[in-house]
N, C-alpha and C. Protein backbone atom coordinates (compact mmCIF):
# COMPACT_ATOMS: atom_id res chain seq x y z
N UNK A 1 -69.60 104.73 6.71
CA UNK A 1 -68.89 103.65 6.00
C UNK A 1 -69.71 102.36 6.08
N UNK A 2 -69.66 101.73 5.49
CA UNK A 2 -70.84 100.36 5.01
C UNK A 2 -70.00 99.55 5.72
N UNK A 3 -70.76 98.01 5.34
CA UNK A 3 -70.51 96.91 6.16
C UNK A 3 -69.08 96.08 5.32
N UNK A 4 -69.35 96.24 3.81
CA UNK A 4 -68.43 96.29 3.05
C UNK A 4 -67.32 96.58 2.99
N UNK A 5 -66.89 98.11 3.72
CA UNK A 5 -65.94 99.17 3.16
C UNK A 5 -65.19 98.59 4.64
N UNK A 6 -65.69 98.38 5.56
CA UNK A 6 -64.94 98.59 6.80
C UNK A 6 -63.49 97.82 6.67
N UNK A 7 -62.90 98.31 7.03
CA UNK A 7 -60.78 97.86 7.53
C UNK A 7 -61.04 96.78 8.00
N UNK A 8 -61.78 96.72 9.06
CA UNK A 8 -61.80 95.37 10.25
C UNK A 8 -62.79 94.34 9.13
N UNK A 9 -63.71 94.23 8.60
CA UNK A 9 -64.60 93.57 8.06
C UNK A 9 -63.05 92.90 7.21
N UNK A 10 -62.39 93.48 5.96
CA UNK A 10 -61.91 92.84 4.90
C UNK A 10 -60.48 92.58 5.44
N UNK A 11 -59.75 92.91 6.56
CA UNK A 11 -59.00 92.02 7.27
C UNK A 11 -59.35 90.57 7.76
N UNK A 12 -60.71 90.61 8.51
CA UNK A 12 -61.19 89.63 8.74
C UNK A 12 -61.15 88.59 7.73
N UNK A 13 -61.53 89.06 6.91
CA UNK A 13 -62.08 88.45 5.55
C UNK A 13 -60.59 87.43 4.86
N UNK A 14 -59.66 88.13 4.72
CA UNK A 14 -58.46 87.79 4.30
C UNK A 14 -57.45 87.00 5.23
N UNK A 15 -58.11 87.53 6.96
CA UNK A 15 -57.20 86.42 7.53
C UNK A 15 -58.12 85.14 8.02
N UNK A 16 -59.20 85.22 7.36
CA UNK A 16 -59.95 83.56 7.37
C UNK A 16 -59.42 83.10 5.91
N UNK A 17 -59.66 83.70 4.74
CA UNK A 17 -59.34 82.83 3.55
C UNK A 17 -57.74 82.46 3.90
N UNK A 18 -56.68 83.03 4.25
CA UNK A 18 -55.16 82.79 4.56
C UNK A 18 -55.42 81.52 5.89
N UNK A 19 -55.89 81.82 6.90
CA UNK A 19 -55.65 80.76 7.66
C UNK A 19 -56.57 79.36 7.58
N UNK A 20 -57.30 79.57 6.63
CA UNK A 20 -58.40 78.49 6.30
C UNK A 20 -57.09 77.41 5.32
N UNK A 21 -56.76 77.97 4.31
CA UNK A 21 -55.73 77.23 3.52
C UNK A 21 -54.76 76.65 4.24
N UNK A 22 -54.22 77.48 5.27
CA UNK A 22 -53.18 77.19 6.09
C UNK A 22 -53.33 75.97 7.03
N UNK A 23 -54.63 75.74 7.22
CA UNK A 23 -55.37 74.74 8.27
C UNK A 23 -55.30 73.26 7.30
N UNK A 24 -56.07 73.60 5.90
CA UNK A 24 -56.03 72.64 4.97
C UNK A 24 -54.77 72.21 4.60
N UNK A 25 -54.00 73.03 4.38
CA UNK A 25 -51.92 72.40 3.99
C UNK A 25 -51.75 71.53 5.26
N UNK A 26 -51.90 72.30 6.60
CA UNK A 26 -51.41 71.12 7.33
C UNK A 26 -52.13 69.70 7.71
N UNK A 27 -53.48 69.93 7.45
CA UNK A 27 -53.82 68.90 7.19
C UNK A 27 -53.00 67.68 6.14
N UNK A 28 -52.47 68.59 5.02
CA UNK A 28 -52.08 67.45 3.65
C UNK A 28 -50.72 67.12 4.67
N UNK A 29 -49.70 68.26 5.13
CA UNK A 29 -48.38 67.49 5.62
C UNK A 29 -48.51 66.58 6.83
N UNK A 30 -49.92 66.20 7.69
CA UNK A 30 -49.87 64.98 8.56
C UNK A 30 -49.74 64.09 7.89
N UNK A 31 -51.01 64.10 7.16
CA UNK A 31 -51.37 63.01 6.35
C UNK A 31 -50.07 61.93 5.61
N UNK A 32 -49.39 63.67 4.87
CA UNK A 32 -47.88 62.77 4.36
C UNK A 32 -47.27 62.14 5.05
N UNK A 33 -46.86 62.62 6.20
CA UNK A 33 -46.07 62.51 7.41
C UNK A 33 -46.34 61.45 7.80
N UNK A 34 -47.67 60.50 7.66
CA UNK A 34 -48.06 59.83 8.16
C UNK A 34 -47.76 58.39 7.10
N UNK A 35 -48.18 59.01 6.24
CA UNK A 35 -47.87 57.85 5.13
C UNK A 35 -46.14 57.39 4.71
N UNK A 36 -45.28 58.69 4.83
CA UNK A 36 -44.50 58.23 5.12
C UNK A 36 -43.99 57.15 6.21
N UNK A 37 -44.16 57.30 7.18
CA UNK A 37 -44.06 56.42 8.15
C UNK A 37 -44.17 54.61 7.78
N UNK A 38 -45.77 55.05 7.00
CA UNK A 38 -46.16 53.22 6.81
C UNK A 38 -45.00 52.87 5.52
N UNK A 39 -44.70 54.17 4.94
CA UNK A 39 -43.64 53.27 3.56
C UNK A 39 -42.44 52.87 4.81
N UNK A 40 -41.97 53.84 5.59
CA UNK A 40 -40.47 53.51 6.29
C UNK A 40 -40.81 52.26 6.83
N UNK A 41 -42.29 51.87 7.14
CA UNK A 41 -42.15 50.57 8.52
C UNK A 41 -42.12 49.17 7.39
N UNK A 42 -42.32 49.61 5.92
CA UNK A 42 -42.21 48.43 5.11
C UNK A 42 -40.98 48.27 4.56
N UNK A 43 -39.50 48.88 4.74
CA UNK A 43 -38.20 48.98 4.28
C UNK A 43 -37.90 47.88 4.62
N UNK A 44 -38.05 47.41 6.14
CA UNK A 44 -37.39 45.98 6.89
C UNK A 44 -37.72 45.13 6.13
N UNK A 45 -39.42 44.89 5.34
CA UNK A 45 -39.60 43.66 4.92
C UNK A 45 -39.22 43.89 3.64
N UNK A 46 -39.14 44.70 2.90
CA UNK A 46 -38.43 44.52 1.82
C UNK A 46 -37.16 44.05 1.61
N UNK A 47 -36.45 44.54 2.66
CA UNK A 47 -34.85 43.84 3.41
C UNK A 47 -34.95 42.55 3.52
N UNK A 48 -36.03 42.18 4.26
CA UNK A 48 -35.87 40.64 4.46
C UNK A 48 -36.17 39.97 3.26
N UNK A 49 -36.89 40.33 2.59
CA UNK A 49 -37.50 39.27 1.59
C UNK A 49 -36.39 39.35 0.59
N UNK A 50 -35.58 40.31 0.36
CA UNK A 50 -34.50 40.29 -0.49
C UNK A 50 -33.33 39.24 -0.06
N UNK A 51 -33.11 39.44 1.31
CA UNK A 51 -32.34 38.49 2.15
C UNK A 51 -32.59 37.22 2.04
N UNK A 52 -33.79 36.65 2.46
CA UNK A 52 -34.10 35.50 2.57
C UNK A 52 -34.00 34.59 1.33
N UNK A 53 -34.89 35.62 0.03
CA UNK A 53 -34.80 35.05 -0.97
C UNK A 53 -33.77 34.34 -1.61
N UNK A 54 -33.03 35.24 -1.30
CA UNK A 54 -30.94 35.07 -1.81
C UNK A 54 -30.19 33.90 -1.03
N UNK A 55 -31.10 33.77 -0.27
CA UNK A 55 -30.68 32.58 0.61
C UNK A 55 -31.01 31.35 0.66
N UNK A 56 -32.73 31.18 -0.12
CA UNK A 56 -33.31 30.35 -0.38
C UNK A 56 -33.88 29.76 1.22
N UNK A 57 -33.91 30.64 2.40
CA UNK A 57 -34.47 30.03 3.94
C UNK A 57 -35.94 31.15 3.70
N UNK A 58 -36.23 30.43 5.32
CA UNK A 58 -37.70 30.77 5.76
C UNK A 58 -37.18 32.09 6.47
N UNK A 59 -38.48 33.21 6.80
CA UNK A 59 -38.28 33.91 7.77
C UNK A 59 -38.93 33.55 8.78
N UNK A 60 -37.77 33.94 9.75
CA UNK A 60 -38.15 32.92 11.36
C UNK A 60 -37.60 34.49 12.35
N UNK A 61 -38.81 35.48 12.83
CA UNK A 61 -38.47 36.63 13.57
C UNK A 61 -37.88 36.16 14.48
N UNK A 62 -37.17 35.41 15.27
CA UNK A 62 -36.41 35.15 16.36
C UNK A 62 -35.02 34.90 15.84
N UNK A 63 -34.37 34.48 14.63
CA UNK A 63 -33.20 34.34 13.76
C UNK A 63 -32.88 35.25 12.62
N UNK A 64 -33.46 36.87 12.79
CA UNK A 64 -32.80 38.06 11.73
C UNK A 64 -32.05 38.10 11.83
N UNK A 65 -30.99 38.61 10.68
CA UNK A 65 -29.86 38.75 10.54
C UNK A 65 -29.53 40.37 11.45
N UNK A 66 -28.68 40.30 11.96
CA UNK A 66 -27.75 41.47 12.81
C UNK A 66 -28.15 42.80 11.92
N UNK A 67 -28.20 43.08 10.86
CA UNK A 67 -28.17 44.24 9.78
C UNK A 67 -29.84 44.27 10.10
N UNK A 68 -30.45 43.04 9.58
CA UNK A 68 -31.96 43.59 9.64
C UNK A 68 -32.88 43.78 10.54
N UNK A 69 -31.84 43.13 12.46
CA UNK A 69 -32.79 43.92 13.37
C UNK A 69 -32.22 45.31 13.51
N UNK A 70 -31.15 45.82 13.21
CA UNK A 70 -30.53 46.76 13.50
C UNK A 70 -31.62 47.95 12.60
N UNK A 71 -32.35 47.35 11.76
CA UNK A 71 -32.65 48.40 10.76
C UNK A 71 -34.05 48.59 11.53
N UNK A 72 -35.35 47.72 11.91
CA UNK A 72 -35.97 47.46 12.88
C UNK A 72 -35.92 48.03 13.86
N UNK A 73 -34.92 47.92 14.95
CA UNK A 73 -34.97 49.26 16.22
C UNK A 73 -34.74 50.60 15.53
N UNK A 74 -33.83 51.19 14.47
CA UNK A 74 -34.11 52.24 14.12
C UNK A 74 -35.73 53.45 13.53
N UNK A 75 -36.05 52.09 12.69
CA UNK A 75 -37.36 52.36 12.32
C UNK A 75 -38.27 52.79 13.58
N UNK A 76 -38.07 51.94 14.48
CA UNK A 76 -39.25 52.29 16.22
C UNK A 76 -38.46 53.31 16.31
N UNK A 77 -37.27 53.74 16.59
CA UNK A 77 -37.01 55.16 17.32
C UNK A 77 -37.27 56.60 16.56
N UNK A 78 -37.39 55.99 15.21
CA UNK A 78 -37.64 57.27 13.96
C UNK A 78 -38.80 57.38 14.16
N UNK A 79 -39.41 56.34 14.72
CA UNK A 79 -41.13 56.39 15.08
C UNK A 79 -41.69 57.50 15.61
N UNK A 80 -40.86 57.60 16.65
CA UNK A 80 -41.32 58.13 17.39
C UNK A 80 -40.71 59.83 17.14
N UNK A 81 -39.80 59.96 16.81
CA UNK A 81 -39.73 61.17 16.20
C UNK A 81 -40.74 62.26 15.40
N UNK A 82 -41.08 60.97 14.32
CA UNK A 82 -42.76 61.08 13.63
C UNK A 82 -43.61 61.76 14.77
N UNK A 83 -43.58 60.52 15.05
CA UNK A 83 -44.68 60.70 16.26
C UNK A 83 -44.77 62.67 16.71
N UNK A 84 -43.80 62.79 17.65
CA UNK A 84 -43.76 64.12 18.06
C UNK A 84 -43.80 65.19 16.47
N UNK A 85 -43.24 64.86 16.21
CA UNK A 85 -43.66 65.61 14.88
C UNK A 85 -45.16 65.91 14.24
N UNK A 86 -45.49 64.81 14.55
CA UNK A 86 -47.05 64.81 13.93
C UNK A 86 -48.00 65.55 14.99
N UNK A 87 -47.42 65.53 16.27
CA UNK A 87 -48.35 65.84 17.39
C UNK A 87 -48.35 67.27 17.25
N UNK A 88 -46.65 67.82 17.16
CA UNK A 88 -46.75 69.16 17.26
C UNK A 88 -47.29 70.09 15.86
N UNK A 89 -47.49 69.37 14.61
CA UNK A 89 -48.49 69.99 13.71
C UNK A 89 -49.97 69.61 13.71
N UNK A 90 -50.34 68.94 14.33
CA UNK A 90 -51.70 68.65 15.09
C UNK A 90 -52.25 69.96 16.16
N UNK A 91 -51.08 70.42 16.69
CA UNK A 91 -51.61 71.21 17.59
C UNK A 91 -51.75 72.54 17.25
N UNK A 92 -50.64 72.98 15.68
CA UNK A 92 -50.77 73.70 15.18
C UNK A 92 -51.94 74.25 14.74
N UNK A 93 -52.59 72.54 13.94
CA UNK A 93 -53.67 72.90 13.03
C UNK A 93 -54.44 72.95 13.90
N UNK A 94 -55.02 72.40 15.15
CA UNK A 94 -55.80 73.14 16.14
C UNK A 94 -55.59 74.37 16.39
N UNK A 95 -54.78 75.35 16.43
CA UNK A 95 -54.64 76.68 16.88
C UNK A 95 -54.97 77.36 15.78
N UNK A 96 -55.28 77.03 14.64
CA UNK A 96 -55.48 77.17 13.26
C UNK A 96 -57.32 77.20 13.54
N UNK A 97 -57.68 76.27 13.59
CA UNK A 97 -58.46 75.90 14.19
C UNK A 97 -59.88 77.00 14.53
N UNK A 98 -59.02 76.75 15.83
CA UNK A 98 -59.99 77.80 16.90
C UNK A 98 -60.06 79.35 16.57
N UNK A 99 -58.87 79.58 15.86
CA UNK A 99 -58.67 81.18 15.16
C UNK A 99 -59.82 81.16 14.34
N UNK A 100 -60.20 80.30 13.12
CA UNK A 100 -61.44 80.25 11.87
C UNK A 100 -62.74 80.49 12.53
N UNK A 101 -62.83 79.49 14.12
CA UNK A 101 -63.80 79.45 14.44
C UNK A 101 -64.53 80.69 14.84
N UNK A 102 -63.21 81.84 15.55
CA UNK A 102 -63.28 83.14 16.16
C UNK A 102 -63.33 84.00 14.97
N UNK A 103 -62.88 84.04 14.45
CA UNK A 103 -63.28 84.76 12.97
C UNK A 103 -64.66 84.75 12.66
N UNK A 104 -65.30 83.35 12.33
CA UNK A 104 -66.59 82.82 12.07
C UNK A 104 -67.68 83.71 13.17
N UNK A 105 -67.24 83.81 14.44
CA UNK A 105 -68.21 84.44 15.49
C UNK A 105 -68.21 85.62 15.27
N UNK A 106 -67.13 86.57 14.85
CA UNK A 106 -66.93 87.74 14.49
C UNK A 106 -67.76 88.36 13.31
N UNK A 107 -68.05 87.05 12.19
CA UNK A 107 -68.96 87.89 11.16
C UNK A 107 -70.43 87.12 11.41
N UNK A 108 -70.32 86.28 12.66
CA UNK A 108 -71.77 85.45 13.16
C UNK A 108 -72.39 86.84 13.53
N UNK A 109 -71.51 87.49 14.55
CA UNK A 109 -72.15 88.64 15.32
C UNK A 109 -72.60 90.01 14.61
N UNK A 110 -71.89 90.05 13.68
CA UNK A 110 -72.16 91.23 12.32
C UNK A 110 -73.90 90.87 12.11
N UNK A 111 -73.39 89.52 11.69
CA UNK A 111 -75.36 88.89 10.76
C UNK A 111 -76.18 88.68 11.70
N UNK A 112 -76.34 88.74 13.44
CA UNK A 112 -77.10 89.12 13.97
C UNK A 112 -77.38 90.25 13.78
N UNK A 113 -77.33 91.32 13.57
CA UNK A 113 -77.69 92.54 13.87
C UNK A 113 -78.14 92.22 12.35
N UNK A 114 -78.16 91.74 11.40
CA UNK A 114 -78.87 91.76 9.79
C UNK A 114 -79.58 91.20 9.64
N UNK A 115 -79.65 89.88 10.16
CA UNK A 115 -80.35 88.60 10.39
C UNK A 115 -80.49 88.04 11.92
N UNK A 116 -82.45 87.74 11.81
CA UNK A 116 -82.41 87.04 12.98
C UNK A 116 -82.22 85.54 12.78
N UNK A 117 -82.07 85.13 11.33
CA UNK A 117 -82.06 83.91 11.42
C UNK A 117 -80.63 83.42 10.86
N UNK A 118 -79.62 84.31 11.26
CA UNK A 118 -78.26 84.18 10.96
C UNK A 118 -77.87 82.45 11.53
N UNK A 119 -78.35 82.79 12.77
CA UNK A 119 -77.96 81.48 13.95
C UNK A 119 -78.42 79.82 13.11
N UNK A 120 -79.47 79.84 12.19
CA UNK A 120 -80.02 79.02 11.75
C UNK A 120 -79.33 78.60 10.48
N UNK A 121 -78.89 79.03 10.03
CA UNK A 121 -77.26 78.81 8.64
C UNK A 121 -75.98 77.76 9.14
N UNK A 122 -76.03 78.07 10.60
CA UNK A 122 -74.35 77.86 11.09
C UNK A 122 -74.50 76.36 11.41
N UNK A 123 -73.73 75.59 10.94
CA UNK A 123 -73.08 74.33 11.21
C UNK A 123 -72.15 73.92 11.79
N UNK A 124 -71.31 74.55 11.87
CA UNK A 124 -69.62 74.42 12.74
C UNK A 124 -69.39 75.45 13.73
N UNK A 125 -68.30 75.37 14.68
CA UNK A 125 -68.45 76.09 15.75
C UNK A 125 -67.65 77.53 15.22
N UNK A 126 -68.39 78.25 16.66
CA UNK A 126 -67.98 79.71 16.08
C UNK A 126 -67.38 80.45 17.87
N UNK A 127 -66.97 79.14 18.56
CA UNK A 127 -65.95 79.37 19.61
C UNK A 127 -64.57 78.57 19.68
N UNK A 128 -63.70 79.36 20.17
CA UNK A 128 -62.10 78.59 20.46
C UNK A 128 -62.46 77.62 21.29
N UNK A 129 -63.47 77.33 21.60
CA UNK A 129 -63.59 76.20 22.79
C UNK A 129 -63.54 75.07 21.90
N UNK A 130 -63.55 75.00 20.83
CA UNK A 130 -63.54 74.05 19.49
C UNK A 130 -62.80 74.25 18.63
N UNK A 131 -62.06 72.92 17.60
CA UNK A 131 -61.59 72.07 18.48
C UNK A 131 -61.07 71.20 19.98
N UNK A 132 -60.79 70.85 20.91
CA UNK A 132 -60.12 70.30 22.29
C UNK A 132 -58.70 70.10 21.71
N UNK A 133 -57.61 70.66 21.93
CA UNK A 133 -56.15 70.13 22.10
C UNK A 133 -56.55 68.72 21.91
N UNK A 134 -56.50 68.34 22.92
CA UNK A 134 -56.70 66.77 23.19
C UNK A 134 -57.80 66.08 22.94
N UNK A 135 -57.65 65.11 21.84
CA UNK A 135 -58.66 64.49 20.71
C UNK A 135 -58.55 62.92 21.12
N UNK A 136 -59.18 62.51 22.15
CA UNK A 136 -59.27 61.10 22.72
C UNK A 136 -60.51 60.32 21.07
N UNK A 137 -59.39 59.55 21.26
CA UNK A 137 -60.56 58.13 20.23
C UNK A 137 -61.12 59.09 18.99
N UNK A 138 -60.86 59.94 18.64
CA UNK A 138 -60.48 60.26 16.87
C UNK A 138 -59.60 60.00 16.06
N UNK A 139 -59.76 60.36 15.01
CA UNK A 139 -58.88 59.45 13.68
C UNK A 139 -57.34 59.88 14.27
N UNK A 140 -56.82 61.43 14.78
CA UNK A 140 -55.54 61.11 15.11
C UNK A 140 -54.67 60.33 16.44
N UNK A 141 -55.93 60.47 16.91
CA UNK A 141 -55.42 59.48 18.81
C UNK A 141 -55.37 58.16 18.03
N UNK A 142 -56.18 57.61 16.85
CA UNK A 142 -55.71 56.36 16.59
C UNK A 142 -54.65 56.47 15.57
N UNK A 143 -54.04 57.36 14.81
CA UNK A 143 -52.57 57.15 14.01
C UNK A 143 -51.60 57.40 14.44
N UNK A 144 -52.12 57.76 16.10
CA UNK A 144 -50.67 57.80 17.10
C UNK A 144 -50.42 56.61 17.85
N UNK A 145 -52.05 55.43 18.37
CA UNK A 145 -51.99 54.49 18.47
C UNK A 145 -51.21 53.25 17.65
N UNK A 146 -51.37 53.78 16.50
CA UNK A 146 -50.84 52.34 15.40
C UNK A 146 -49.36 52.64 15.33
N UNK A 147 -49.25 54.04 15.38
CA UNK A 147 -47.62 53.82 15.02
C UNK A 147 -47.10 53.14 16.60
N UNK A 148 -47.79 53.67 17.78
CA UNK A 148 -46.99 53.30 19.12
C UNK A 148 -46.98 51.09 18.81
N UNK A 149 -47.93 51.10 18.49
CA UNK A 149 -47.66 49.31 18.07
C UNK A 149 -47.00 48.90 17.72
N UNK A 150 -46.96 49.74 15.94
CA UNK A 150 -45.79 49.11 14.90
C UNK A 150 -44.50 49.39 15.89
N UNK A 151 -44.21 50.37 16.65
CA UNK A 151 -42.84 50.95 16.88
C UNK A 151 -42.09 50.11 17.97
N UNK A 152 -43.81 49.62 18.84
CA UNK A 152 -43.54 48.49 20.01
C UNK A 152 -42.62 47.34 19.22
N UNK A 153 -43.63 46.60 18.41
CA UNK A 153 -43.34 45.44 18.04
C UNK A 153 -41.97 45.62 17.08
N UNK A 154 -41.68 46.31 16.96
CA UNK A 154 -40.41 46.05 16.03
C UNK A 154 -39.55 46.17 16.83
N UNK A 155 -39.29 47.21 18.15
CA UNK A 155 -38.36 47.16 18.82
C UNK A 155 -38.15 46.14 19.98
N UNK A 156 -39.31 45.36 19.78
CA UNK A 156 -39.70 43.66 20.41
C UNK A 156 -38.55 42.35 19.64
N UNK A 157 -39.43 42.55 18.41
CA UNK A 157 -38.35 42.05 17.20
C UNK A 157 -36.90 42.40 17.26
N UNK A 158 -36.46 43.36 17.29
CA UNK A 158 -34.91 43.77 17.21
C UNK A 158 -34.22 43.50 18.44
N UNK A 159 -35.10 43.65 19.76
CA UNK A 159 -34.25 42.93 20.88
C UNK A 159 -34.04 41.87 20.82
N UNK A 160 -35.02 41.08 20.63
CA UNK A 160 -35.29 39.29 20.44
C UNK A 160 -33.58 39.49 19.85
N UNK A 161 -33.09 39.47 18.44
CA UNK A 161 -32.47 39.04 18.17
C UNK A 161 -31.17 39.87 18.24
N UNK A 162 -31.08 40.90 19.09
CA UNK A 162 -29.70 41.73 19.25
C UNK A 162 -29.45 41.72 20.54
N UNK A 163 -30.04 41.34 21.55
CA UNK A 163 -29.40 41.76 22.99
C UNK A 163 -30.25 40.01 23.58
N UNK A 164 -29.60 39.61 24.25
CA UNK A 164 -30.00 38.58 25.32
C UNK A 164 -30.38 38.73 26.77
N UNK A 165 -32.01 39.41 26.49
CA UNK A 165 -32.95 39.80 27.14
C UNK A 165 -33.52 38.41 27.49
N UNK A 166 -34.38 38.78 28.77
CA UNK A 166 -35.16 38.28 28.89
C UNK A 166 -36.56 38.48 28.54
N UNK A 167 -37.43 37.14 27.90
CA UNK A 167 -39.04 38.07 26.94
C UNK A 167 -39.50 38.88 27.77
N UNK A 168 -39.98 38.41 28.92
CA UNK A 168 -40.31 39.82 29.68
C UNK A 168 -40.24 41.09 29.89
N UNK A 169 -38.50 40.84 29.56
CA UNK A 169 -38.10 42.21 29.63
C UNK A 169 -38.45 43.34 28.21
N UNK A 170 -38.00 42.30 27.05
CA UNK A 170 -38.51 42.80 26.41
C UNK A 170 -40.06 43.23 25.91
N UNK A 171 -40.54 42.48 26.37
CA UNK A 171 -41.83 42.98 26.12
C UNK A 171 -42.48 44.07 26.93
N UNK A 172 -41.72 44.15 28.25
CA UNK A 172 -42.22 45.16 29.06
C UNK A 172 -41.55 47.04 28.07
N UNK A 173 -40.22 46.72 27.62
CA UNK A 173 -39.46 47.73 27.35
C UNK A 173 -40.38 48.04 25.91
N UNK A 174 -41.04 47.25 24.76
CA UNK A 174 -42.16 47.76 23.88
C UNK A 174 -43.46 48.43 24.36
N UNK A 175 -43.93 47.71 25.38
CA UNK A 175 -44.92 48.31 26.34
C UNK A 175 -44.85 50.21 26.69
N UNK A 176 -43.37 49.83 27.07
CA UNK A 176 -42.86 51.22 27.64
C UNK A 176 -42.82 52.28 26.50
N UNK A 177 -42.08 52.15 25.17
CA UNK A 177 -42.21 52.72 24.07
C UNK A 177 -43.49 52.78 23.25
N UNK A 178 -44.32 52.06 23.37
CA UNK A 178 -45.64 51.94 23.09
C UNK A 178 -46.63 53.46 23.73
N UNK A 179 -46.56 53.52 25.22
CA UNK A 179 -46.78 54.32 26.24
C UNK A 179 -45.81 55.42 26.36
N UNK A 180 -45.07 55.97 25.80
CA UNK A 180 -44.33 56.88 25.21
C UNK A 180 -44.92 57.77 24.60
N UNK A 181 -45.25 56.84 23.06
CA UNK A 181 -46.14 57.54 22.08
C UNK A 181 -47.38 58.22 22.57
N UNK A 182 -48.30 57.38 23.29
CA UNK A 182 -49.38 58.04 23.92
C UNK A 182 -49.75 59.35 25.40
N UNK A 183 -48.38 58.93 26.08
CA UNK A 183 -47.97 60.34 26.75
C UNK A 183 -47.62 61.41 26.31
N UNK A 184 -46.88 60.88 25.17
CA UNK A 184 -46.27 62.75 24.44
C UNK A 184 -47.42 63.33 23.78
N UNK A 185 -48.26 62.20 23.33
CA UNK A 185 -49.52 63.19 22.96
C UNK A 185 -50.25 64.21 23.68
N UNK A 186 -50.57 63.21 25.05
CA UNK A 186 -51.42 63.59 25.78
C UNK A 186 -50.83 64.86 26.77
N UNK A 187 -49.66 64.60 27.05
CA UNK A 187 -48.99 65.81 28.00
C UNK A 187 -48.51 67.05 26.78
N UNK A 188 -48.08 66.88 25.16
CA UNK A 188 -48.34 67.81 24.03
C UNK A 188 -49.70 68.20 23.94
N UNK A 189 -50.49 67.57 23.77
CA UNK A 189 -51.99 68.47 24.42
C UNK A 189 -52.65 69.26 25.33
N UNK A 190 -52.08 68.59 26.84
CA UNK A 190 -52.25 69.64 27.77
C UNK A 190 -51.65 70.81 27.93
N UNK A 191 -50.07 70.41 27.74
CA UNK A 191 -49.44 72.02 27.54
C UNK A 191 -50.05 72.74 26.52
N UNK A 192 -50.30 72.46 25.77
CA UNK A 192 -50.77 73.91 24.44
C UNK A 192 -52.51 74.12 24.95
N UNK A 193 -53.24 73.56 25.60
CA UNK A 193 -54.23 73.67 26.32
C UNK A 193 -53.96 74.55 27.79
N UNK A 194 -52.94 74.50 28.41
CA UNK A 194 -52.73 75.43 29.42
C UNK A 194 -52.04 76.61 29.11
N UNK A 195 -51.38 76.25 27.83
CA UNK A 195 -51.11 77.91 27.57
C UNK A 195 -51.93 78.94 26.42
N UNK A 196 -53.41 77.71 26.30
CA UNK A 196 -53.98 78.86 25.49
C UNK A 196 -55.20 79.42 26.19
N UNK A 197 -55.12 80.53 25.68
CA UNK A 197 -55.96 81.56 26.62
C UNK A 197 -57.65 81.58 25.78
N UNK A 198 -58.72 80.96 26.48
CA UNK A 198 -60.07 81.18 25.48
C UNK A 198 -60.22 83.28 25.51
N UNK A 199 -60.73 83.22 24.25
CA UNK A 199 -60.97 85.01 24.15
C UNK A 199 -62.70 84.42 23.24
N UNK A 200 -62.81 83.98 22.54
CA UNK A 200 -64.51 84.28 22.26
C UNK A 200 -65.37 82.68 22.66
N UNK A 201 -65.76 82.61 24.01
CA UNK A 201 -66.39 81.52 23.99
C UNK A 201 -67.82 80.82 23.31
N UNK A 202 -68.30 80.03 23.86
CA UNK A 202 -69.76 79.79 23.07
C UNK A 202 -70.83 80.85 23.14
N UNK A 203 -71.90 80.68 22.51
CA UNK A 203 -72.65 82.03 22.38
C UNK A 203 -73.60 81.16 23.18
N UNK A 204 -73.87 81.62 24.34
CA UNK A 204 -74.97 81.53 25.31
C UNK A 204 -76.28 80.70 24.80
N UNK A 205 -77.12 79.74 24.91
CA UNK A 205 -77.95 79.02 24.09
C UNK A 205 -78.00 78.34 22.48
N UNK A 206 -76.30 78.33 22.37
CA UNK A 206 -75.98 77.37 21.43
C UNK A 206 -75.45 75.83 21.98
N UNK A 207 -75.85 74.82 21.19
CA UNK A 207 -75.25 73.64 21.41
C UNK A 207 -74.23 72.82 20.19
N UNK A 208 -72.82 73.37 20.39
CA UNK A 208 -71.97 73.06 19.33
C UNK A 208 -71.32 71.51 19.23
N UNK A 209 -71.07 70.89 18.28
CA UNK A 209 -70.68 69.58 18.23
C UNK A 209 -69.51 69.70 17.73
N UNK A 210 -68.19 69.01 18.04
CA UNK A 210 -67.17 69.03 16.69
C UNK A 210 -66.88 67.51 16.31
């Protein structure tokens, strides 16, 4: 039977084109997921400017109206919902991921035996050791950063003018929700990192980048 005909070869074959797409969709639903977010964090000011306008006053963040910090702390706590949401299809599309890459080694190792200069084609990695769960200072450690800000500062804003805090306090309690966002990442990374098991590592005298 040829290299062609084989069962295992055109399985292979079909569960890289299926999970390759599958990797790319979830890519598009962060992205949404994400953009949603920046339309929800602009609802308040559309609120206000409707408010204010009708009123003919200034906006002064220490004097919102009761309705529009109320809408403000909701937005930070939906934040963070996002947030986990986005993390746990992040980790998806990493497990997505590392499967393409193991696939990729699977028909790497075929084209050795066809080619000695198979190794000299390959650009992307062809071990689960790639992607890392945990993606310090890339594009998504920073769209988990911005939302933990926006989510701080608004629920900064909404205390200011709903509870008679002290600034400190409040600012320590945005701090805290701020540092929220960036733990659930980081401890959502390690768990799916301790429960995944490597099965095809690097190929011995390769140096892979991701």
């Amino acid at each position: 039977m040829g290299i062609e005909q084989n069962p295992a070869i055109e399985f292979f074959k079909q569960e890289y084109e299926g999970i390759s797409k599958a990797f790319g969709d979830l890519y598009n639903v962060i992205l949404k997921v994400f953009n949603f977010y920046l339309l929800l964090t602009a609802l308040p000011f559309t609120v206000a400017a409707i408010i204010f306008k009708s009123q003919n006053s200034k906006l002064e963040l220490s004097k919102l109206p009761s309705s529009l910090s109320a809408l403000l702390l909701l937005v930070s706590f939906l934040g963070i919902l996002i947030t986990f949401s986005m993390i746990h299809l992040r980790m998806e599309q990493i497990l997505y991921a590392k499967t393409i890459n193991c696939i990729r080694r699977f028909f790497w190792e075929i084209g050795v035996g066809v080619s000695k200069k198979t190794d000299d084609c390959l650009t992307l990695p062809i071990t689960d050791e790639l992607p890392p769960f945990l993606e310090l200072w890339r594009s998504f450690f920073w769209q988990i950063i911005t939302i933990g800000i926006i989510d701080g500062v608004y629920l900064a804003v909404a205390s200011i003018n709903l509870f008679a805090l002290p600034l400190w306090l409040v600012l320590f309690a945005s701090f805290v929700l701020f540092l929220v966002h960036i733990v659930g990442y980081v401890a959502g990374a390690l768990m799916r990192k301790r429960s995944y098991k490597i099965k095809c590592p690097a190929v011995s005298g390769r140096t892979e980048n991701y």
